[in-house]
PDB file of N, CA and C in Angstrom:
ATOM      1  N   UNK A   1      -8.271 -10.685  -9.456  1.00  0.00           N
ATOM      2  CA  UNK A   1      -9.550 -10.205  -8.960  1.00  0.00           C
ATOM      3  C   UNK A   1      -9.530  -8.678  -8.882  1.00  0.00           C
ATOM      4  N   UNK A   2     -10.796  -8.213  -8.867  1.00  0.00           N
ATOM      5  CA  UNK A   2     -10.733  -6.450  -8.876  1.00  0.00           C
ATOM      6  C   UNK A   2     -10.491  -6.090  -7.588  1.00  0.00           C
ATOM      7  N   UNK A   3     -10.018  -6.534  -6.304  1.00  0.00           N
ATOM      8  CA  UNK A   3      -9.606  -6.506  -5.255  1.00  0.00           C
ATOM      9  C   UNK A   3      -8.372  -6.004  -5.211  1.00  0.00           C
ATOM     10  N   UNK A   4      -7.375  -6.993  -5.660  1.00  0.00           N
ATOM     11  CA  UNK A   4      -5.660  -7.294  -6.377  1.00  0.00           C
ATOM     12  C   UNK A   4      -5.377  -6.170  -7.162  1.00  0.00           C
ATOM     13  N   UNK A   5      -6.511  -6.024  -8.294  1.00  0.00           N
ATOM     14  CA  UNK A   5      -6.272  -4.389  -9.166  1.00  0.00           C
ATOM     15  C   UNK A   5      -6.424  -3.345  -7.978  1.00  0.00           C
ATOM     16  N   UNK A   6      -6.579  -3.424  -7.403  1.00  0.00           N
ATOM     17  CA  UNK A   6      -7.485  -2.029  -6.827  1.00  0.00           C
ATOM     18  C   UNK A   6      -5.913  -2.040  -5.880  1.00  0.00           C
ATOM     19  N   UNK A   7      -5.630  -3.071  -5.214  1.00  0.00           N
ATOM     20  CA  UNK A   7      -4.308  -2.555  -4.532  1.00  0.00           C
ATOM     21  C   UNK A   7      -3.443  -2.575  -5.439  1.00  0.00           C
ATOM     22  N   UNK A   8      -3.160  -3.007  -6.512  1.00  0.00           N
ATOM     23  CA  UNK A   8      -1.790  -3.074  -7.249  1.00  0.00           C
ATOM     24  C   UNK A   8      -1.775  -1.399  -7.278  1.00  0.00           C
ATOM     25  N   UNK A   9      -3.283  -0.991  -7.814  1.00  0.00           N
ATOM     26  CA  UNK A   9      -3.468   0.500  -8.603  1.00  0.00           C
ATOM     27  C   UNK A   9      -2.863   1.400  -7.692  1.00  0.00           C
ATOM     28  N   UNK A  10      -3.499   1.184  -6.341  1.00  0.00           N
ATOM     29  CA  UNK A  10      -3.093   2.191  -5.155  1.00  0.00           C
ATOM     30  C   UNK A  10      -1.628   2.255  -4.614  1.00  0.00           C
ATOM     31  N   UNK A  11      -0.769   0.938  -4.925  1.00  0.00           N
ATOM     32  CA  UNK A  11       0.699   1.283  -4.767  1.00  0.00           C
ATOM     33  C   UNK A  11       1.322   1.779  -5.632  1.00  0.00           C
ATOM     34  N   UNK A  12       1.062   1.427  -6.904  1.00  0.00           N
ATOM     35  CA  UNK A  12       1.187   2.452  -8.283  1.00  0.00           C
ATOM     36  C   UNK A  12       1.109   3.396  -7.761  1.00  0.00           C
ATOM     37  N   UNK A  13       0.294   4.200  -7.437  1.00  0.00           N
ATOM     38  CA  UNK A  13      -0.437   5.611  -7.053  1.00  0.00           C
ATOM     39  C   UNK A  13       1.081   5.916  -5.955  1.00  0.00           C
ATOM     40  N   UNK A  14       0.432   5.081  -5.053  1.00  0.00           N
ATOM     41  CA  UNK A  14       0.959   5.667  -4.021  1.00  0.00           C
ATOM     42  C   UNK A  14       3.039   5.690  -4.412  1.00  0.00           C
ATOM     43  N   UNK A  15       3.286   5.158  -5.064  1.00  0.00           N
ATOM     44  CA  UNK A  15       4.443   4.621  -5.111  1.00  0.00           C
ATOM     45  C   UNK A  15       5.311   6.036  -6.214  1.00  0.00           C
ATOM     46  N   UNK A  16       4.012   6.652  -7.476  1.00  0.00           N
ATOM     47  CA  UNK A  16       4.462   7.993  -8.050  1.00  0.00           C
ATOM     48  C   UNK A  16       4.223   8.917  -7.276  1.00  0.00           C
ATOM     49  N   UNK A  17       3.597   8.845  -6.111  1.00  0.00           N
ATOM     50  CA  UNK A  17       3.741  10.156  -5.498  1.00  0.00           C
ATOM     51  C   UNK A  17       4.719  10.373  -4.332  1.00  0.00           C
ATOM     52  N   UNK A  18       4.923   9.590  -4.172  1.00  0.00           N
ATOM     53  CA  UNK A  18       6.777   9.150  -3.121  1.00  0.00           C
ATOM     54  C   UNK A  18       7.349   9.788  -3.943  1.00  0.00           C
ATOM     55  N   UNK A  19       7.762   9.126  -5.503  1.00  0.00           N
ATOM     56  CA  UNK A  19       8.540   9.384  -6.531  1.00  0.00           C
ATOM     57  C   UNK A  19       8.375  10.914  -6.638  1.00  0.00           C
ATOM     58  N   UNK A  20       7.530  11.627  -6.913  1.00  0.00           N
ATOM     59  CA  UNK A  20       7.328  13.192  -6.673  1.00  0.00           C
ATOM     60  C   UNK A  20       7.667  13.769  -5.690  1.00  0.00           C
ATOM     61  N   UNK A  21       7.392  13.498  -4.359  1.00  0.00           N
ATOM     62  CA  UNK A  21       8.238  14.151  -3.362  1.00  0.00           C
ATOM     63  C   UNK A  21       9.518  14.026  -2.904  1.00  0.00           C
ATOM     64  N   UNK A  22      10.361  12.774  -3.554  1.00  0.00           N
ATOM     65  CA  UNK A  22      11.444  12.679  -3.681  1.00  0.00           C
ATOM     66  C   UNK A  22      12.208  13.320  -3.842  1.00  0.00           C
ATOM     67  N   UNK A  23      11.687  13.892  -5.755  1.00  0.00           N
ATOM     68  CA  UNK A  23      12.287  14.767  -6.365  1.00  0.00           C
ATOM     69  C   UNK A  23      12.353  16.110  -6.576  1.00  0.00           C
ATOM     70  N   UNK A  24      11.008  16.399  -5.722  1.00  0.00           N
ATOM     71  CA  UNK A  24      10.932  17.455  -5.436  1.00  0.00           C
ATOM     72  C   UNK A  24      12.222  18.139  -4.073  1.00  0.00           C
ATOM     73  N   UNK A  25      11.802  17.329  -3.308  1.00  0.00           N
ATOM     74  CA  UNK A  25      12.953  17.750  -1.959  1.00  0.00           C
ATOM     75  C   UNK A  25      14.072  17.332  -2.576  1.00  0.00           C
ATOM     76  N   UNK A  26      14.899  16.304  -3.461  1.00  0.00           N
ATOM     77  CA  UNK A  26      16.448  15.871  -3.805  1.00  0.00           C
ATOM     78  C   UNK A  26      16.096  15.856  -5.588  1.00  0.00           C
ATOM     79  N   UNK A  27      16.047  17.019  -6.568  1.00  0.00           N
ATOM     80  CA  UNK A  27      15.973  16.501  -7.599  1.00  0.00           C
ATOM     81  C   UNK A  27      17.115  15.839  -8.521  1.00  0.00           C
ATOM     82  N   UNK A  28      18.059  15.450  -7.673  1.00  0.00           N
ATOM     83  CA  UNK A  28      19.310  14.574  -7.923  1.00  0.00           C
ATOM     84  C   UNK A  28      19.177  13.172  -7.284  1.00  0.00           C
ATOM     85  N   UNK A  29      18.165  13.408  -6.678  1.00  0.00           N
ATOM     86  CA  UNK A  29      18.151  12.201  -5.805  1.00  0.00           C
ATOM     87  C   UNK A  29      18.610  10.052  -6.826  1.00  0.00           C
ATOM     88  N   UNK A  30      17.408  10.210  -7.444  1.00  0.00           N
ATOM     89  CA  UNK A  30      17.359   9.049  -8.083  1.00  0.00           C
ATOM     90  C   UNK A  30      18.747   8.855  -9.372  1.00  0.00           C
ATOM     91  N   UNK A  31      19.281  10.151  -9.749  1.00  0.00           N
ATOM     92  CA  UNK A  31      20.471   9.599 -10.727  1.00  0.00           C
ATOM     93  C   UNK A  31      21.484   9.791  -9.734  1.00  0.00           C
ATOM     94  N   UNK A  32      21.863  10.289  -8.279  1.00  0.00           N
ATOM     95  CA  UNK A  32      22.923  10.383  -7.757  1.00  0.00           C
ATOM     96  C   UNK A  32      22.460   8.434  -7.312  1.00  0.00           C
ATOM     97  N   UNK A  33      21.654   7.770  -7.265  1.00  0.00           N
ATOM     98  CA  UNK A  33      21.079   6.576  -6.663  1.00  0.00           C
ATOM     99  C   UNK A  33      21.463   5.135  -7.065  1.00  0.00           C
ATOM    100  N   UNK A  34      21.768   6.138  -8.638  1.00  0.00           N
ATOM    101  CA  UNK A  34      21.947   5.220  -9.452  1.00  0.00           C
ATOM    102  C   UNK A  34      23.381   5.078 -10.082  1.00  0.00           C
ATOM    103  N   UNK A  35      23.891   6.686  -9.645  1.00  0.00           N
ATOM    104  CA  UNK A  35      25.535   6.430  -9.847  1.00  0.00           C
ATOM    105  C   UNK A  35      26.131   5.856  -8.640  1.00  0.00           C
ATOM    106  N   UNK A  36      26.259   6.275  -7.591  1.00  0.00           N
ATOM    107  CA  UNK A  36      27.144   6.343  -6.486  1.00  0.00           C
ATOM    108  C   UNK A  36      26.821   4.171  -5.870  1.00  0.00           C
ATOM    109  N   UNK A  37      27.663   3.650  -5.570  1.00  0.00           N
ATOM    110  CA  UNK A  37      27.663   2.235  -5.140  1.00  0.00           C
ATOM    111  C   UNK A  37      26.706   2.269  -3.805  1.00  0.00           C
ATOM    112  N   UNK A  38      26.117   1.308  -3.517  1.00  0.00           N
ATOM    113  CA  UNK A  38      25.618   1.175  -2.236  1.00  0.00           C
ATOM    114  C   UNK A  38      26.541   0.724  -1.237  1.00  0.00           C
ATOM    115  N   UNK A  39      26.735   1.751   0.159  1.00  0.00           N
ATOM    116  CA  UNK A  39      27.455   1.620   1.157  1.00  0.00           C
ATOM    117  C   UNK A  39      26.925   1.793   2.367  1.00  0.00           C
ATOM    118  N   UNK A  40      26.071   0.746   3.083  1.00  0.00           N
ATOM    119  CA  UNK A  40      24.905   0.941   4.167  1.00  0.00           C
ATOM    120  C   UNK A  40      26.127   0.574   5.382  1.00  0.00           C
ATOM    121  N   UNK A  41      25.708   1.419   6.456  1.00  0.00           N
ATOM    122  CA  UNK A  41      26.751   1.209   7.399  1.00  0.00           C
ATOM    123  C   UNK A  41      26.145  -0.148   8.524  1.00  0.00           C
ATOM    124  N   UNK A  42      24.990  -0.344   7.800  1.00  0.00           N
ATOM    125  CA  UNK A  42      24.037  -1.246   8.926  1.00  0.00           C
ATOM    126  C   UNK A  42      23.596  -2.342   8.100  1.00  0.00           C
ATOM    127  N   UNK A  43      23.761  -3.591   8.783  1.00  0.00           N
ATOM    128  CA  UNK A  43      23.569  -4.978   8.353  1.00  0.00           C
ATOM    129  C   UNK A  43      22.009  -5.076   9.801  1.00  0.00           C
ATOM    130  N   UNK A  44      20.574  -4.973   8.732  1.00  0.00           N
ATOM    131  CA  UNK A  44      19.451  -5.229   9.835  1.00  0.00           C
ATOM    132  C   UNK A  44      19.164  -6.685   9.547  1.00  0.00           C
ATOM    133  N   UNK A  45      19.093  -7.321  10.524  1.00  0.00           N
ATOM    134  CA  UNK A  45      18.446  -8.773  10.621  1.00  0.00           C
ATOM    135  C   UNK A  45      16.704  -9.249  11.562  1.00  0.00           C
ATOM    136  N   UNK A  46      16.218  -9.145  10.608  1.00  0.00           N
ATOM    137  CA  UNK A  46      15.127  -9.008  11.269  1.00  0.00           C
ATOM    138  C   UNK A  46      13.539  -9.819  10.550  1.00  0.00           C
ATOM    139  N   UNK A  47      12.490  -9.635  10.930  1.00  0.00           N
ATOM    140  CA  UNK A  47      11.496 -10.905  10.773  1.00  0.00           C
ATOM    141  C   UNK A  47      11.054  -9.559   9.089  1.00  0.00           C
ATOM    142  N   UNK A  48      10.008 -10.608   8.384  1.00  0.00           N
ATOM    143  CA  UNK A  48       9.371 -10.384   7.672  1.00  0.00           C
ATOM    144  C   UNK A  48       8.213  -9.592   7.630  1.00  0.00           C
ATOM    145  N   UNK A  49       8.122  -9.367   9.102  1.00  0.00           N
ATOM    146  CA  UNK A  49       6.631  -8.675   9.248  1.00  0.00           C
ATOM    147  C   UNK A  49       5.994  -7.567   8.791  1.00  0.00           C
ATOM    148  N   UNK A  50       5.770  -7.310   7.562  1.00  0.00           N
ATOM    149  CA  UNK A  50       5.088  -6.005   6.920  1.00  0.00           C
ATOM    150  C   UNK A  50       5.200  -4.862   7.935  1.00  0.00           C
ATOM    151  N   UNK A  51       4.585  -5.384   8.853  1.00  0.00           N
ATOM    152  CA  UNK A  51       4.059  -3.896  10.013  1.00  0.00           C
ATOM    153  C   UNK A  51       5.113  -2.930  10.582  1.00  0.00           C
ATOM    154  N   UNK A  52       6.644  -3.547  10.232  1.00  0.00           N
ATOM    155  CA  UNK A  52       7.581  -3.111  10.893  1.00  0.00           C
ATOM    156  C   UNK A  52       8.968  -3.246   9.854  1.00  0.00           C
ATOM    157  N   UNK A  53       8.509  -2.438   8.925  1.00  0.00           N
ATOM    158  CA  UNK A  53      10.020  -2.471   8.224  1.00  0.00           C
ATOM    159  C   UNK A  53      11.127  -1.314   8.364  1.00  0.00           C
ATOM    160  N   UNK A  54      11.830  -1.610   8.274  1.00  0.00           N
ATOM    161  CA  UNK A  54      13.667  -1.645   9.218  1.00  0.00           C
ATOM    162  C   UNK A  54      13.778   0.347   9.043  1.00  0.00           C
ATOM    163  N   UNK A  55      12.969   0.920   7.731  1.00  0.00           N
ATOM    164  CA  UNK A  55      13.612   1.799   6.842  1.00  0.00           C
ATOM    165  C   UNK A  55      12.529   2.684   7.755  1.00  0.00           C
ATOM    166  N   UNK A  56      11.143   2.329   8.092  1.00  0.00           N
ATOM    167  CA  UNK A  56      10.144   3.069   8.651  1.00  0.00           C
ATOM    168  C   UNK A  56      10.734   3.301  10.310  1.00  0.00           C
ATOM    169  N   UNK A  57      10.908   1.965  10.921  1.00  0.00           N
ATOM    170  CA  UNK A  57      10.947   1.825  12.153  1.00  0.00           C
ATOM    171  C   UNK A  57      12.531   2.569  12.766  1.00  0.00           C
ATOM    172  N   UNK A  58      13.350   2.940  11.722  1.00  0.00           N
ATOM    173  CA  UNK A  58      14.660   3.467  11.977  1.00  0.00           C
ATOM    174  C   UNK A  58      14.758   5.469  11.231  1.00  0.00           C
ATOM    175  N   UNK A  59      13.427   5.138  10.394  1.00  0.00           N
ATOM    176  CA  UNK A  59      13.659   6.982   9.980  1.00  0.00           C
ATOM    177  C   UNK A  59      14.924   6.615   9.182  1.00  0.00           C
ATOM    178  N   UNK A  60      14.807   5.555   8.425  1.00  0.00           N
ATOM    179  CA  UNK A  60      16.114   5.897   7.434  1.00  0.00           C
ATOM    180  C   UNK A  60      15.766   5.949   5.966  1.00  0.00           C
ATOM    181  N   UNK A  61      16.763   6.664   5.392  1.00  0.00           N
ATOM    182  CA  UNK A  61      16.681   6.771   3.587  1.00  0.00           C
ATOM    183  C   UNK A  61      17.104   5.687   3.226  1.00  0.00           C
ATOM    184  N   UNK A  62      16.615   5.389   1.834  1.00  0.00           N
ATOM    185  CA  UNK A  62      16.859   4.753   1.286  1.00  0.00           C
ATOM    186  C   UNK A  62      18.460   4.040   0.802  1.00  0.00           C
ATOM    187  N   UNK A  63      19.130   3.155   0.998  1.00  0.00           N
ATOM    188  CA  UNK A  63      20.737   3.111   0.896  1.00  0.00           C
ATOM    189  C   UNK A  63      21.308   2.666   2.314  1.00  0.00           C
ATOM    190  N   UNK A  64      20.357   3.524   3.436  1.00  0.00           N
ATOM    191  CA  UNK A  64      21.370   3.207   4.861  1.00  0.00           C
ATOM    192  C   UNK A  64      21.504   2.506   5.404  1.00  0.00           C
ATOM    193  N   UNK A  65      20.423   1.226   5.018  1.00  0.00           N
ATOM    194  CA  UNK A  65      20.649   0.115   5.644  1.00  0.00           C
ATOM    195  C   UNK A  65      20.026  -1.604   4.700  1.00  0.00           C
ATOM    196  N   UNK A  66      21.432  -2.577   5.289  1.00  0.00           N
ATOM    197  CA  UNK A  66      21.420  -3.527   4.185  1.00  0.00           C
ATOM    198  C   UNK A  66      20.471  -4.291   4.597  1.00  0.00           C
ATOM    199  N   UNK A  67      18.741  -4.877   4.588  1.00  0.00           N
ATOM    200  CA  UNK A  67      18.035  -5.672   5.409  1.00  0.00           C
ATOM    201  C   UNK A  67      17.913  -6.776   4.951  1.00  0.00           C
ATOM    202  N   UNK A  68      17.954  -7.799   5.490  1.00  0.00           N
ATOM    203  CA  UNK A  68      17.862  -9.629   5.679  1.00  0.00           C
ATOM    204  C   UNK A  68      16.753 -10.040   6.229  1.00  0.00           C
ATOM    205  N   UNK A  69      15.980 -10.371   5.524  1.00  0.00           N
ATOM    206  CA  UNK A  69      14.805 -11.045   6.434  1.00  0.00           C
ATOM    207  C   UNK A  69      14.489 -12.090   6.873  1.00  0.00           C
ATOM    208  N   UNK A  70      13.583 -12.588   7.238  1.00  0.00           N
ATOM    209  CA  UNK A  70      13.306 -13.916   7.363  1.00  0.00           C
ATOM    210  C   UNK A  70      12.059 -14.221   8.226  1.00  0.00           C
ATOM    211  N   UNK A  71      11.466 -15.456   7.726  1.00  0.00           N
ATOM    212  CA  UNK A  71      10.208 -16.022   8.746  1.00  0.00           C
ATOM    213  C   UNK A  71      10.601 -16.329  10.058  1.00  0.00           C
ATOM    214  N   UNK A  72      10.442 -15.572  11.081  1.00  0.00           N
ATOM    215  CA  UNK A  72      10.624 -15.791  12.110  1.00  0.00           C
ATOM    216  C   UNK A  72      10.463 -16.981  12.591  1.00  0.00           C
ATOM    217  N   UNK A  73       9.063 -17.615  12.420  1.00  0.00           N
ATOM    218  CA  UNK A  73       8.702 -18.650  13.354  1.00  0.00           C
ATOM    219  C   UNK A  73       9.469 -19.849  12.542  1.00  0.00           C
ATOM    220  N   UNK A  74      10.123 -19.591  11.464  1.00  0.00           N
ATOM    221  CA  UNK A  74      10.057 -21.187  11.091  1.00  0.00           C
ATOM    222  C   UNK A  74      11.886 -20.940  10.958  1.00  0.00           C
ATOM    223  N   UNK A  75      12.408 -20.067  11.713  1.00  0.00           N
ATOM    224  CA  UNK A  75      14.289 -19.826  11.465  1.00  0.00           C
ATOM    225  C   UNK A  75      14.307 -19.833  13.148  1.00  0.00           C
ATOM    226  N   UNK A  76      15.384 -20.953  13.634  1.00  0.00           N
ATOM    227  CA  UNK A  76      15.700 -20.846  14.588  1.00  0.00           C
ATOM    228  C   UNK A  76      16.623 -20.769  15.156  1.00  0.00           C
TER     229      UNK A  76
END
């Protein structure tokens, strides 16, 4: 539906212009990302809930932390 386009378009969007300020502030950022192994010092366990993901709600970069999710209501 042109609804579905219209958000796919806007995370596109929004998703190259992350990619630009990335590289602007670390322009090593994405090939040091892609050499170096992932070593997160933090195992997050936590619900699925869009509104609250681990990387926003902690101020962390990308790499620092390993997240696990899950449906809350239906994992007990």
């Amino acid at each position: 539906s042109q609804l579905q386009l219209n958000a796919a378009e806007g995370l596109i969007n929004a998703n190259e212009e992350w990619a630009q300020r990335i590289i602007k502030d670390n322009p090593n950022f994405f090939r040091d990302s892609a050499t170096y192994p992932q070593r997160p010092k933090v195992l997050w366990i936590g619900c699925s809930d869009s509104r609250v993901p681990a990387s926003v709600v902690t101020a962390s970069m990308p790499g620092d932390i390993f997240t696990h999710t899950n449906i809350a209501k239906y994992i007990s």
